[in-house]
Protein backbone atom coordinates (compact mmCIF):
# COMPACT_ATOMS: atom_id res chain seq x y z
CA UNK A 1 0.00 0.00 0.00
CA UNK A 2 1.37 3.57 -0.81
CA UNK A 3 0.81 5.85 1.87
CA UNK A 4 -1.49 8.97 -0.04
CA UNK A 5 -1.30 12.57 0.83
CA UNK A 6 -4.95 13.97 -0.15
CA UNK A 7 -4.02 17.26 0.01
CA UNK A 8 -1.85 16.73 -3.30
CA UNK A 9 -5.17 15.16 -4.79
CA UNK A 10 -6.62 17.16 -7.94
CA UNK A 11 -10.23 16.14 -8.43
CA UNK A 12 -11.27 17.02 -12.03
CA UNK A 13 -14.06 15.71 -15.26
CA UNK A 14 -12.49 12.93 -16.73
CA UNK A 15 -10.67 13.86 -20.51
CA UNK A 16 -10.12 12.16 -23.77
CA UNK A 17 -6.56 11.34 -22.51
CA UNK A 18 -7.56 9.73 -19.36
CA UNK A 19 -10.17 7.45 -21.06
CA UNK A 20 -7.95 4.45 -21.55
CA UNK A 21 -6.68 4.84 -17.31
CA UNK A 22 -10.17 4.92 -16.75
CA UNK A 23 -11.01 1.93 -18.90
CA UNK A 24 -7.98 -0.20 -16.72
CA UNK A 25 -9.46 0.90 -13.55
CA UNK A 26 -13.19 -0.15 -14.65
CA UNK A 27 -11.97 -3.59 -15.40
CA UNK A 28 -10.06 -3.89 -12.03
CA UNK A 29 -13.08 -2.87 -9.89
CA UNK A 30 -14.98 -5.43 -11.41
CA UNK A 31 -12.44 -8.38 -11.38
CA UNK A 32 -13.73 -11.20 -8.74
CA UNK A 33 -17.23 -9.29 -8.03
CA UNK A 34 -18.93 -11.15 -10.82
CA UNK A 35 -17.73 -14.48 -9.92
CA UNK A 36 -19.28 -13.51 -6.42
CA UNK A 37 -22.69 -12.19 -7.80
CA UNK A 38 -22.55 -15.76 -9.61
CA UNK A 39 -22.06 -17.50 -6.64
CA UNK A 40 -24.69 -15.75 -4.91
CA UNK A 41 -27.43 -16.47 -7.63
CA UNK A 42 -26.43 -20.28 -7.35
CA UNK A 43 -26.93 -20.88 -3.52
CA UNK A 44 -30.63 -19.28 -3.51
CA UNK A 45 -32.83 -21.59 -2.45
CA UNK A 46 -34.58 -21.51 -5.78
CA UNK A 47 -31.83 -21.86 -7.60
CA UNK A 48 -30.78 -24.49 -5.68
CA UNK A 49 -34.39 -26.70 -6.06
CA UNK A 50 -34.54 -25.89 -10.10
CA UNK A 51 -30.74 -27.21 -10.67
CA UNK A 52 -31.40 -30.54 -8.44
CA UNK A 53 -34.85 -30.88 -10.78
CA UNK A 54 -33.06 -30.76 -13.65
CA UNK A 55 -30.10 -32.96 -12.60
CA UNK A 56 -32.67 -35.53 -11.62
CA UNK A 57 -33.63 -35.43 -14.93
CA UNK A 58 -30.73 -35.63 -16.88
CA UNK A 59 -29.45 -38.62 -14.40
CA UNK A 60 -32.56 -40.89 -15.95
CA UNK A 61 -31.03 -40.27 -19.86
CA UNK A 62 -27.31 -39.88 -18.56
CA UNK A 63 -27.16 -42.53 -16.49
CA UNK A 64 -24.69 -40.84 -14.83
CA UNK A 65 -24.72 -38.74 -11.46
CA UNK A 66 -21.62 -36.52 -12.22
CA UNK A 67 -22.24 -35.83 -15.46
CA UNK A 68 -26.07 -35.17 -14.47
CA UNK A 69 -24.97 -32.41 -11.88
CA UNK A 70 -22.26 -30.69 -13.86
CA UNK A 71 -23.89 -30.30 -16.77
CA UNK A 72 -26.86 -27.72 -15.17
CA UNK A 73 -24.58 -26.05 -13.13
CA UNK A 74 -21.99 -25.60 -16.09
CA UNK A 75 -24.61 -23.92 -17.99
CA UNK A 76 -26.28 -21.74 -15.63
CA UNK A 77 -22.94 -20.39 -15.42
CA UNK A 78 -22.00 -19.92 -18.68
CA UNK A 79 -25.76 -18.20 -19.27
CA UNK A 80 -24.78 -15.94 -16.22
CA UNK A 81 -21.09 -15.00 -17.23
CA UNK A 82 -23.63 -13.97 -20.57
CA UNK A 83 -26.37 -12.11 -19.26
CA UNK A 84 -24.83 -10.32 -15.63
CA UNK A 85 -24.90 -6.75 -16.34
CA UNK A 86 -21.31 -5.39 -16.98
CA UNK A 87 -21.44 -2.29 -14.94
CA UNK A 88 -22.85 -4.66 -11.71
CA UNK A 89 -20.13 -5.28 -9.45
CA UNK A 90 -18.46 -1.35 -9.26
CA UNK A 91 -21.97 0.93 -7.97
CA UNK A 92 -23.31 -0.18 -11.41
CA UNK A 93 -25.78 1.26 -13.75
CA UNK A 94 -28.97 0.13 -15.04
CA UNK A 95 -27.27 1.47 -18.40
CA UNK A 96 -25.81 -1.40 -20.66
CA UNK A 97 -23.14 0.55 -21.96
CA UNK A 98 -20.59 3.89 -21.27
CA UNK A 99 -19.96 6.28 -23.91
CA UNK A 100 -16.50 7.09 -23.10
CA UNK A 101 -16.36 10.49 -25.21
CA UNK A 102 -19.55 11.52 -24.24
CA UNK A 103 -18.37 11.53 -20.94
CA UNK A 104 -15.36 13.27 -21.58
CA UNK A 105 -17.24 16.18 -23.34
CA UNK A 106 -16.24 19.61 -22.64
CA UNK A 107 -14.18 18.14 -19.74
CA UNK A 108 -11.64 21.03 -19.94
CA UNK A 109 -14.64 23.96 -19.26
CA UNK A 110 -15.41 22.08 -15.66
CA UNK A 111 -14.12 23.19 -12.37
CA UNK A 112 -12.51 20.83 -9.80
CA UNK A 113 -14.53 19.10 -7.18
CA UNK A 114 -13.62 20.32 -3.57
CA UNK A 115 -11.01 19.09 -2.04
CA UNK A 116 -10.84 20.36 1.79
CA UNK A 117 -7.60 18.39 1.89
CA UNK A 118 -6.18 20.51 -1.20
CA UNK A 119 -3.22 23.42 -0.06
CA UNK A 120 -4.02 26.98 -1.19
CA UNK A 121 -0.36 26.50 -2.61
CA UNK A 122 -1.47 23.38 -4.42
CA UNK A 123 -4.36 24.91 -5.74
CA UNK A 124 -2.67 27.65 -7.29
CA UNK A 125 0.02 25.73 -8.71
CA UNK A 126 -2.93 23.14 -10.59
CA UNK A 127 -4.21 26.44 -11.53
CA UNK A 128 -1.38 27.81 -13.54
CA UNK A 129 -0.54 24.38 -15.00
CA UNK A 130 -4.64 23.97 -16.50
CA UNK A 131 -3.70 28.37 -17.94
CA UNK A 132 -0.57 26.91 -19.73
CA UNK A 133 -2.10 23.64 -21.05
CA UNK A 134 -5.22 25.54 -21.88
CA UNK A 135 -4.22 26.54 -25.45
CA UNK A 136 -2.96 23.29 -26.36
CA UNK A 137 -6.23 21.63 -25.29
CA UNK A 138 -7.96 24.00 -27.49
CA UNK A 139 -6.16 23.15 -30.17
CA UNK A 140 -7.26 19.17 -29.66
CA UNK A 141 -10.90 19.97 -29.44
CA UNK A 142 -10.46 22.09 -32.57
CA UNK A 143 -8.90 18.99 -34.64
CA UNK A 144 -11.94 16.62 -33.03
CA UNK A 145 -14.88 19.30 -34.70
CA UNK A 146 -15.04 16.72 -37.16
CA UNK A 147 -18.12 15.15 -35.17
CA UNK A 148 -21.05 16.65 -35.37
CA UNK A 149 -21.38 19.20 -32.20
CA UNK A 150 -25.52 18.03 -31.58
CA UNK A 151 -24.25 14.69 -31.29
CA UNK A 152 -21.60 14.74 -28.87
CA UNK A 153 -24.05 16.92 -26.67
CA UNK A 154 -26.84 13.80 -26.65
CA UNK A 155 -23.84 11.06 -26.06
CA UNK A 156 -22.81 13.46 -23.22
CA UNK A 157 -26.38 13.81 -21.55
CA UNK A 158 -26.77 10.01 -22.02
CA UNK A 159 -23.50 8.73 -20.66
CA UNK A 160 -23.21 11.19 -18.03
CA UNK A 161 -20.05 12.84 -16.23
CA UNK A 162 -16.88 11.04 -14.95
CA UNK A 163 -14.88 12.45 -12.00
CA UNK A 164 -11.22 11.03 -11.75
CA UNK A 165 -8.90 11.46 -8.91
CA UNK A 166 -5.57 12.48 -10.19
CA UNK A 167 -1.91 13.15 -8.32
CA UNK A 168 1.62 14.04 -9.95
CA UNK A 169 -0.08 12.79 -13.42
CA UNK A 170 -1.54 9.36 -12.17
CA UNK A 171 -5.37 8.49 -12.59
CA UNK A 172 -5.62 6.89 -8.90
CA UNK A 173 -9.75 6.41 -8.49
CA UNK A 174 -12.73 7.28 -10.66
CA UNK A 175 -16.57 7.95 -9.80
CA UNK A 176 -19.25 8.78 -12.50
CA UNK A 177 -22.72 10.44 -12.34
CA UNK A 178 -24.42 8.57 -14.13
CA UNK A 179 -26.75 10.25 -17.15
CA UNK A 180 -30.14 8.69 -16.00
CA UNK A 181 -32.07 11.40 -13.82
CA UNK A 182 -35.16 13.01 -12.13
CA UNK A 183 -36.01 16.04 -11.01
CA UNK A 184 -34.11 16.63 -7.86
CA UNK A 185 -32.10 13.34 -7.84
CA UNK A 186 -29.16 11.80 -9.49
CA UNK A 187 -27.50 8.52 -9.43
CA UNK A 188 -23.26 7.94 -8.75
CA UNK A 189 -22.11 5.00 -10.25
CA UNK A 190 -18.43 2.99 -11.20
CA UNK A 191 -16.68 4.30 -7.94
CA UNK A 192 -13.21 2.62 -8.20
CA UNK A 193 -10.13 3.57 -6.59
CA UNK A 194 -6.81 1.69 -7.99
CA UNK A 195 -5.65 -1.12 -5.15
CA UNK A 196 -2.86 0.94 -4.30
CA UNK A 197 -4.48 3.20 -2.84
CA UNK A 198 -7.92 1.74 -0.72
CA UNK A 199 -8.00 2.74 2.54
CA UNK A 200 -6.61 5.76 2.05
CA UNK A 201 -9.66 8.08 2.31
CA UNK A 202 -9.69 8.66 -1.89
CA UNK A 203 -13.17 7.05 -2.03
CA UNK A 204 -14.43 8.57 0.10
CA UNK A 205 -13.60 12.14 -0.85
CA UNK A 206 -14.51 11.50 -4.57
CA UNK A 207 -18.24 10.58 -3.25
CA UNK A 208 -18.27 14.17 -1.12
CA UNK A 209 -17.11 15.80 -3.76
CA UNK A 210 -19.44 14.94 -6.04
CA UNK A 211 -22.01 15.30 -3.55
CA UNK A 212 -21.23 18.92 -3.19
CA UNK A 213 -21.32 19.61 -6.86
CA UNK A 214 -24.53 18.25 -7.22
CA UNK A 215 -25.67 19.99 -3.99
CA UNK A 216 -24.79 22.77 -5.85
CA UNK A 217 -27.02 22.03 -8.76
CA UNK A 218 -30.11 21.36 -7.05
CA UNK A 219 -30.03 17.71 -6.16
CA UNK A 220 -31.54 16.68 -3.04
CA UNK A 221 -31.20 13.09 -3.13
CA UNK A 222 -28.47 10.80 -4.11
CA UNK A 223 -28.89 7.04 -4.94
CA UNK A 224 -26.12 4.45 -4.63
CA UNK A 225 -26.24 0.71 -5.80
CA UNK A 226 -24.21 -1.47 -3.63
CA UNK A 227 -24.11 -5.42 -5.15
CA UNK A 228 -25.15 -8.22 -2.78
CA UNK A 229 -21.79 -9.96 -1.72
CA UNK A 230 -19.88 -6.10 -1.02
CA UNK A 231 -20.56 -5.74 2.87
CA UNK A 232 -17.50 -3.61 2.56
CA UNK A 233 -19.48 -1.34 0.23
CA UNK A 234 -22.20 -1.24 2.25
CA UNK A 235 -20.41 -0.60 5.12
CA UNK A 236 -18.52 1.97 3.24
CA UNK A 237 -21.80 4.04 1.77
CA UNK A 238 -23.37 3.98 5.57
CA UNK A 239 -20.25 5.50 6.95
CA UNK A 240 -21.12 8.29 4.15
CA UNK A 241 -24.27 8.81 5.87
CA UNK A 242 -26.21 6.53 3.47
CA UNK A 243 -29.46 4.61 4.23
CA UNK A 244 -30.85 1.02 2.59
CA UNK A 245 -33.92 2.27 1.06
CA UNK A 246 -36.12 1.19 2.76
CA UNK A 247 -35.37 2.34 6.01
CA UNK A 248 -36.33 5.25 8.14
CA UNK A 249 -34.44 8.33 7.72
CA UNK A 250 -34.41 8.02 11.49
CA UNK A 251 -37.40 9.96 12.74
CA UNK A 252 -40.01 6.83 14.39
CA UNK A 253 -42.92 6.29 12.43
CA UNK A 254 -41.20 7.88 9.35
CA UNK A 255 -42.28 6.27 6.04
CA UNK A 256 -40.35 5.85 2.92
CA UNK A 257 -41.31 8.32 0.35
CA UNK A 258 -43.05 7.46 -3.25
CA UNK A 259 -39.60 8.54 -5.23
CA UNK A 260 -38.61 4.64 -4.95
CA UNK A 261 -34.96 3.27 -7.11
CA UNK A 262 -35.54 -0.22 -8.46
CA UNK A 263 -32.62 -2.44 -7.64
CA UNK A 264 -30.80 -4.08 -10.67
CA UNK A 265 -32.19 -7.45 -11.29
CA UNK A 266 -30.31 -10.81 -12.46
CA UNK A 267 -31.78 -14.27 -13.38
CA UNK A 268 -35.38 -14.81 -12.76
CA UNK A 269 -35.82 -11.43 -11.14
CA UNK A 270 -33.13 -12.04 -7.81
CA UNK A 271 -31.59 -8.68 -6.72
CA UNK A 272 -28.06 -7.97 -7.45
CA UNK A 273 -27.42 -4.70 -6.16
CA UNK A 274 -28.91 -3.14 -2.72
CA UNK A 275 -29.80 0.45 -3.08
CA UNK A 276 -29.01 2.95 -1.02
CA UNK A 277 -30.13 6.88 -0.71
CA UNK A 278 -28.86 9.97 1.30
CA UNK A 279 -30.94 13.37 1.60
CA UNK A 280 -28.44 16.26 0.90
């Protein structure tokens, strides 16, 4: 583990140039957490009946009790490893896919994300770099005009905004907003932060930072999905001040509102994400 000074953290919207970081760190947050949403589809209990049906089954043509219970189970998982959602296993999003450069659209016009951590010395320094690189990023998004300009904007309102966590040039974490919304609410997604650097506080100040700038835009309500096996998510999001929906804010007798997030949903309609909410 490298020990990670947050005050030299730079919290800023994800650009073209970072894509491919952001891509690596995607696929390491979700290494291992399908295989465990897997397992946890197998061992429910109805699972569990319809694979010893079958394999009942198949041991009257097979004549053969291995073969009969491997087989089912061999298939379920291959239909699984098909069908699992891709962005389950991270905070995912109901969203099948990520537009990459939609998300990276007009990247270089956004301010950074607080960073209480962040030296005024620091700040000014990040500052003067983003004045001298400014003309050469103009210069890039005036060779990319090639695209039409009303189409980038609808890729960027679909695929939403990612926020990357970046020190001395490194990508070290990543958390998106993702482009789904409601009046009043919004939903983070794909919070990853690079092993080298867990337990250092970076999660958590990419999910209050982005919690600020949407405070800022009007958002009242955040949503977070959390999948099944991740108690160290959950415990994570309720340190955050997050709530299962579900649950009382707190007050007794306090009822969950109308302004309800369906959970994402695997084979034959079993939960793989737990949602949780926090009033800002």
């Amino acid at each position: 583990m490298v020990r990670l000074e947050l005050g030299d953290v730079a919290l800023r919207r994800m650009q073209e140039k970072d894509i491919e970081a952001v891509k690596a760190l995607v696929k390491e947050g979700c290494e291992g957490m399908e295989n465990r949403l897997i397992l946890h589809l197998l061992t429910r209990p109805l699972a569990l009946l319809m694979l010893a049906t079958l394999s009942s089954i198949l041991r009257c043509v097979l004549h053969s009790f291995i073969m009969a219970l491997v087989i089912p189970v061999f298939l379920l998982i291959i239909y699984l490893k098909l069908t699992i959602p891709r962005s389950v296993g991270i905070l995912g999003s109901s969203r099948p896919y990520w537009d990459y450069v939609g998300s990276s659209y007009h990247a270089d016009t956004e301010p950074d994300l607080p960073n209480p951590h962040l030296s005024r010395a620091k700040l000014t320094t990040n500052q003067e770099k983003t004045r001298r690189s400014k003309k050469s990023k103009e210069k890039k998004m005036n060779e990319r005009e090639q695209v039409d300009e009303d189409e980038l904007k609808e890729r960027a309102k679909v695929a939403g905004e990612v926020w990357v966590a970046e020190s001395e040039g490194e990508v070290m974490g990543c958390v998106a907003r993702d482009g789904w919304s409601r009046d009043g609410v919004c939903r983070i997604c794909r919070l990853v932060v690079q092993s080298w650097y867990r337990r250092e506080g970076l999660g958590r100040l990419l999910v209050q930072g982005l919690e600020s700038k949407t405070k800022q835009s009007g958002i009242k309500r955040v949503y977070a999905h959390v999948p099944f096996p991740s108690r160290v998510g959950e415990a994570f999001f309720r340190r955050l001040g997050y709530r299962l929906q579900g649950e009382t804010a707190g007050t007794e007798g306090e009822e969950e509102d109308d302004d309800y997030e369906e959970p994402e949903k695997g084979w034959l309609g079993f939960p793989l994400t737990k949602v949780f909410v926090k009033d800002l």
